[in-house]
C-alpha atoms as a PDB file:
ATOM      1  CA  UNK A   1     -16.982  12.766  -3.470  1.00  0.00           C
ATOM      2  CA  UNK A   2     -18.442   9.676  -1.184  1.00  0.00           C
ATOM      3  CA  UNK A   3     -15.659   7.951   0.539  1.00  0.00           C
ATOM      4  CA  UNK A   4     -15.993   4.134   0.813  1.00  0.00           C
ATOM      5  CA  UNK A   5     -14.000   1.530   2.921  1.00  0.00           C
ATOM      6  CA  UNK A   6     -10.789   0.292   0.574  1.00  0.00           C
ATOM      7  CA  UNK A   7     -12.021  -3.299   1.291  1.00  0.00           C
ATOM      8  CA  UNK A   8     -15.301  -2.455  -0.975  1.00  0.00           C
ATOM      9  CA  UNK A   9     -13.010  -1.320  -3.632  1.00  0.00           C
ATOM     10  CA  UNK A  10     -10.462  -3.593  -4.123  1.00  0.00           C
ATOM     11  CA  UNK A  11      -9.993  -7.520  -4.708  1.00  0.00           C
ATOM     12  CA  UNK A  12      -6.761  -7.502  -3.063  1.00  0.00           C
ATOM     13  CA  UNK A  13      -4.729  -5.812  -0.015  1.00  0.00           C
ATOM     14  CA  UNK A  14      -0.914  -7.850   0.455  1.00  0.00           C
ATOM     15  CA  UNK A  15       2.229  -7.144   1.709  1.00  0.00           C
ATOM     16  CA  UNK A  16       5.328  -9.041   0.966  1.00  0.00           C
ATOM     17  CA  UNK A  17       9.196  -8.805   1.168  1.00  0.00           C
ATOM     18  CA  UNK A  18      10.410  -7.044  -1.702  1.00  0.00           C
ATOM     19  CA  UNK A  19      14.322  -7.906  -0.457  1.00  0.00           C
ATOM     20  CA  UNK A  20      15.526  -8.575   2.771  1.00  0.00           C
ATOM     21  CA  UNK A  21      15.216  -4.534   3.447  1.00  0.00           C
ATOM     22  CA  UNK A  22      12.336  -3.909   1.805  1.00  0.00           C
ATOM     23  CA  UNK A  23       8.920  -4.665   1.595  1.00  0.00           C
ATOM     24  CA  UNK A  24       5.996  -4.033  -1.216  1.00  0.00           C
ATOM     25  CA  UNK A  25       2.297  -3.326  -0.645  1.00  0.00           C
ATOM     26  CA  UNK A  26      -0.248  -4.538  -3.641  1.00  0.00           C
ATOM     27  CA  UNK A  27      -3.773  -2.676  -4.338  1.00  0.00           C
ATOM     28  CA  UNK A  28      -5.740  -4.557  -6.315  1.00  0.00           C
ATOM     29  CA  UNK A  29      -8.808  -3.077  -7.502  1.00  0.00           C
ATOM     30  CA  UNK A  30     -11.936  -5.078  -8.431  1.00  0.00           C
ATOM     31  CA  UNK A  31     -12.509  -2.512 -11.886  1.00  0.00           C
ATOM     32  CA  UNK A  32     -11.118  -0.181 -13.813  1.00  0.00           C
ATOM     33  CA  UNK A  33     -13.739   3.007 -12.364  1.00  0.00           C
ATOM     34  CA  UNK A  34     -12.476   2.524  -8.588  1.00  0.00           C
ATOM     35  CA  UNK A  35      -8.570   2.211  -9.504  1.00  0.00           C
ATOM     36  CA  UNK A  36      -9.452   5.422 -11.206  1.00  0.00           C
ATOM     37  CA  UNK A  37     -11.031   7.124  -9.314  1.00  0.00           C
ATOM     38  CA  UNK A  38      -8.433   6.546  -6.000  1.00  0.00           C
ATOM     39  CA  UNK A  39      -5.363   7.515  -8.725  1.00  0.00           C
ATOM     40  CA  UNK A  40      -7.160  10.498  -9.469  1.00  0.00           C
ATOM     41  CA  UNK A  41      -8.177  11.762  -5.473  1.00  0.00           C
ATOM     42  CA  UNK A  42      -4.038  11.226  -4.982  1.00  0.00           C
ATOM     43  CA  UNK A  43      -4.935   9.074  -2.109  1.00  0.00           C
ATOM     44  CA  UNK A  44      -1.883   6.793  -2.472  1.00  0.00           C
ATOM     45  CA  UNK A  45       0.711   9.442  -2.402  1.00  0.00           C
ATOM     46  CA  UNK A  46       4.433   8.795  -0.208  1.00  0.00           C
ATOM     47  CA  UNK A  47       3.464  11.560   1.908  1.00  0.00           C
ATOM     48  CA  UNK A  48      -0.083   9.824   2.783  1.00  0.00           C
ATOM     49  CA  UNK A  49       2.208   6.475   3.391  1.00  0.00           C
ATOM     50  CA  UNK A  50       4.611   8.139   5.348  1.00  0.00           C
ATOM     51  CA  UNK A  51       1.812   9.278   7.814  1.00  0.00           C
ATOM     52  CA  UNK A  52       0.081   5.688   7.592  1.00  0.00           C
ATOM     53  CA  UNK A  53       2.955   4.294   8.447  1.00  0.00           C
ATOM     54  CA  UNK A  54       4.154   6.746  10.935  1.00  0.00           C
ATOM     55  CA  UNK A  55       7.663   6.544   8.964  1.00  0.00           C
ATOM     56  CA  UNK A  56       9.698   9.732   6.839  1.00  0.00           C
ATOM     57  CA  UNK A  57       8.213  10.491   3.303  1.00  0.00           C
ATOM     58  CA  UNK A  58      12.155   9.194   2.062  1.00  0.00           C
ATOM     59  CA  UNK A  59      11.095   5.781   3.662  1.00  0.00           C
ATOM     60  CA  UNK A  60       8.666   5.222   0.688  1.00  0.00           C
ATOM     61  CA  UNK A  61      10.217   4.654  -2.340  1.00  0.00           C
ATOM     62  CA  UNK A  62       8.215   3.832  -4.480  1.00  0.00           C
ATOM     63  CA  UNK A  63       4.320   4.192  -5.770  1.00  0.00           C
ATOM     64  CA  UNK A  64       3.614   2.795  -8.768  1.00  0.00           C
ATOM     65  CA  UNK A  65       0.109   3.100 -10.403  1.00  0.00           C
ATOM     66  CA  UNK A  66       0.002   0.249 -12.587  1.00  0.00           C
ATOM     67  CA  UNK A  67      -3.716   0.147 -15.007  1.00  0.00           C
ATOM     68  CA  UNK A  68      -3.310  -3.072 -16.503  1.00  0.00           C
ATOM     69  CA  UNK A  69      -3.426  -5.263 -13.470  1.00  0.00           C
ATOM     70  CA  UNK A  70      -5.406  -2.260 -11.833  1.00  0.00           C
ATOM     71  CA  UNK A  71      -3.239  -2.419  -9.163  1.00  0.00           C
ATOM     72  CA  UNK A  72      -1.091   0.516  -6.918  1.00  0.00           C
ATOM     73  CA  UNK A  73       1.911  -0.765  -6.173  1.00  0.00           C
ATOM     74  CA  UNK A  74       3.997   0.781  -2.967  1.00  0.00           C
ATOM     75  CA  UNK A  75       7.894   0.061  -1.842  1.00  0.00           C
ATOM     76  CA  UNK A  76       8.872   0.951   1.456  1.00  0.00           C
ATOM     77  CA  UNK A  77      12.123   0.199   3.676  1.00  0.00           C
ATOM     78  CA  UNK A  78      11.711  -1.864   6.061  1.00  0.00           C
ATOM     79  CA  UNK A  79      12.193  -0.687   9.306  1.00  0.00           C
ATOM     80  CA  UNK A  80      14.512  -3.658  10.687  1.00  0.00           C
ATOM     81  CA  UNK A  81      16.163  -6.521   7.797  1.00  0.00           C
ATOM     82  CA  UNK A  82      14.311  -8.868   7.527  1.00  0.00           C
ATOM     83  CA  UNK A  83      14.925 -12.224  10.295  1.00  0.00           C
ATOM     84  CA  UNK A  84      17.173  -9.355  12.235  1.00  0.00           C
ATOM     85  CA  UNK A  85      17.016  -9.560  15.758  1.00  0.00           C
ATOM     86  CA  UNK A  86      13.977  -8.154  16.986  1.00  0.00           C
ATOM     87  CA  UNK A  87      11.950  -8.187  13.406  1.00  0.00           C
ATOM     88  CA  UNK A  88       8.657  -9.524  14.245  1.00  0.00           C
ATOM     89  CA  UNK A  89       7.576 -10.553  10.386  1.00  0.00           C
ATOM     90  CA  UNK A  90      10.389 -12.470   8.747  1.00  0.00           C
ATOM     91  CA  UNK A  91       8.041 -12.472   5.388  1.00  0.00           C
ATOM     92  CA  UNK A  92       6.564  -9.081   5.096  1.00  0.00           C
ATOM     93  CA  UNK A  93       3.268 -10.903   5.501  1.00  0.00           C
ATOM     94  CA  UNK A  94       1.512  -8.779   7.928  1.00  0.00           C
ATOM     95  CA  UNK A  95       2.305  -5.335   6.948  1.00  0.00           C
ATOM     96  CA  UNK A  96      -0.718  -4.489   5.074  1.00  0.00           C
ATOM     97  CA  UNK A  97      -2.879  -3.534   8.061  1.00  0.00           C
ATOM     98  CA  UNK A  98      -2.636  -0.110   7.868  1.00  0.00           C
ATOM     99  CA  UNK A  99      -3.990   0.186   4.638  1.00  0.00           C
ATOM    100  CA  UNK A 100      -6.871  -1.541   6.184  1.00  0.00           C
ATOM    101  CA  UNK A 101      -8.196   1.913   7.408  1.00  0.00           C
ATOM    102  CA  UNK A 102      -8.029   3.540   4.275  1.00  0.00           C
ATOM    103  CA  UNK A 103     -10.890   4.908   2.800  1.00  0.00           C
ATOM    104  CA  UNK A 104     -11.411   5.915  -0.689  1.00  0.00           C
ATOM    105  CA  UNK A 105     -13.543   7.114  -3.592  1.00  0.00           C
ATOM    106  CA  UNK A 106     -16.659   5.809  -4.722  1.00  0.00           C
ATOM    107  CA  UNK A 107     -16.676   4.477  -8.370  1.00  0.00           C
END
């Protein structure tokens, strides 16, 4: 299996507040071979987002693989509520980085 960069594979890479103590990460893939393909290598597990994030495995909530939009959906807590004292990203906006690094399966 040849392992691309996720930003050749996908039309999409977001993070928003799902709730003030939560926040959701969106995979969009650009077709229907590559969302496939990275469902079927189990690359978007809550134990590979648990290590991503450097947070517990009970942290992630939620992965949804949803194949109409093409899209992997993830819910994670948020480590402080969101505009608490000290929380540096009162949107969610700019927790997506990680996933940056990600590299998946070749369509």
């Amino acid at each position: 299996m040849t392992l691309i960069p996720i930003t050749r594979a996908v039309h999409v890479i977001r993070s928003k507040n799902a709730g003030p103590y939560e926040l959701t990460l969106d995979i969009i893939f650009k077709d229907q071979s590559g969302f496939e393909a990275s469902r079927n290598a189990k690359i978007f597990t809550p134990a590979t987002m648990a290590r991503l994030y450097g947070i517990a495995e009970s942290d992630i909530l939620k992965v949804i693989h949803y194949e109409p939009a093409l899209a992997i959906k993830i819910t994670l807590k948020r480590p402080l509520t969101s505009g608490a004292f000290g929380e540096t990203d009162v949107y969610g906006a700019q927790q997506h980085a990680p996933l940056l690094t990600l590299m998946v399966p070749e369509a």
